[in-house]
Protein backbone atom coordinates (compact mmCIF):
# COMPACT_ATOMS: atom_id res chain seq x y z
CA UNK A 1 -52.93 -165.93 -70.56
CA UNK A 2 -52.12 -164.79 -73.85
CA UNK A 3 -48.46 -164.42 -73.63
CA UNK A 4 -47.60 -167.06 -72.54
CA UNK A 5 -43.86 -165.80 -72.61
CA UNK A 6 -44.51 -163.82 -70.43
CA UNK A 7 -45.35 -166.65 -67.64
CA UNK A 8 -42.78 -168.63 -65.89
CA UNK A 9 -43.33 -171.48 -63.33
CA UNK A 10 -40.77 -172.70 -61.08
CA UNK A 11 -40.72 -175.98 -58.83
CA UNK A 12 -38.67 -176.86 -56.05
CA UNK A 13 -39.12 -178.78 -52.37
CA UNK A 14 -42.34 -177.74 -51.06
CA UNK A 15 -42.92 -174.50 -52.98
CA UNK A 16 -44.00 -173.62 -56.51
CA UNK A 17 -43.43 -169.68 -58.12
CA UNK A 18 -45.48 -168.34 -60.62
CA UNK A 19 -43.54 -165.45 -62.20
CA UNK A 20 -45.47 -163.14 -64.70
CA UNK A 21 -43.49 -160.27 -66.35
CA UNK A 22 -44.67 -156.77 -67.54
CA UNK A 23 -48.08 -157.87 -65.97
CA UNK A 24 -51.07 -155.26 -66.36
CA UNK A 25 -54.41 -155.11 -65.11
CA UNK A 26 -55.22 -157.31 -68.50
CA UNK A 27 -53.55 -160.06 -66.40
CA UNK A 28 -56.12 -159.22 -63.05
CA UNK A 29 -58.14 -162.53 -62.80
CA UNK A 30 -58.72 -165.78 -60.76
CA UNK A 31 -55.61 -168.22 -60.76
CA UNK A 32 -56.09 -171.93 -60.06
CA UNK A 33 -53.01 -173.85 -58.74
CA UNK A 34 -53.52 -177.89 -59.23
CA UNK A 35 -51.52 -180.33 -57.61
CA UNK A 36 -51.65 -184.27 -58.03
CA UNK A 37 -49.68 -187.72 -57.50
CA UNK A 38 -50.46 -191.21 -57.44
CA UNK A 39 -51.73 -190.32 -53.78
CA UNK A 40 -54.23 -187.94 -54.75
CA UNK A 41 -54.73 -184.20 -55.95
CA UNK A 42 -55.83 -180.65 -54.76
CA UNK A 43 -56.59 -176.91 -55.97
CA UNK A 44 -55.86 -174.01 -54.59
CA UNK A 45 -57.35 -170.51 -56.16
CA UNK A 46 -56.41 -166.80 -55.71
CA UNK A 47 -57.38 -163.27 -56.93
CA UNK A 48 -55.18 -161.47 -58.41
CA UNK A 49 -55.87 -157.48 -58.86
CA UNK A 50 -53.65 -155.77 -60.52
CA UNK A 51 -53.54 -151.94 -60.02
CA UNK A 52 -50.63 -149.67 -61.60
CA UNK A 53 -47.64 -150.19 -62.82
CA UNK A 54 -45.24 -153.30 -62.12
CA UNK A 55 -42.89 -155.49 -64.28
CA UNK A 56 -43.25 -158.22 -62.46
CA UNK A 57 -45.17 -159.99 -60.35
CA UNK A 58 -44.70 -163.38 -58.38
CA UNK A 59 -47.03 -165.71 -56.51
CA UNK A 60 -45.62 -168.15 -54.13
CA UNK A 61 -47.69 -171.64 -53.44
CA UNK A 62 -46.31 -172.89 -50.65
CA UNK A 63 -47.85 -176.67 -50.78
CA UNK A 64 -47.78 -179.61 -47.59
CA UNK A 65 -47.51 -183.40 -49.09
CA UNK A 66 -50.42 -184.59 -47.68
CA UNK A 67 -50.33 -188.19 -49.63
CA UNK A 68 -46.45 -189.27 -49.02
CA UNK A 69 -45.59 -189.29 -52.24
């Protein structure tokens, strides 16, 4: 991204938020979520099109704990 001021990520039990403010159709693309502890890791992707006008825009990752840790 290149505002990264712009971005915001939030982490709590189970569920990560990626918040983008004044996002535009500049900020339309394909965004990768990683994940990884000493158990193991995983990826996630989405596409995100933006069309019009919002000022802001938030992606919930809702994620299981598949390796117990």
């Amino acid at each position: 991204m290149k505002n990264r001021n712009r971005l915001r990520i939030e982490t709590s039990e189970g569920m990560s938020c990626l918040t983008i403010d004044s996002i535009t159709s500049d900020d339309s693309g394909k965004y990768v979520v990683s994940v990884e502890n000493i158990h193991g890791a995983d990826c996630h992707f989405a596409s995100v099109a933006v069309e019009g006008k919002f000022s802001c825009f938030k992606f919930y990752f809702l994620y299981e704990n598949r390796y117990g840790g």
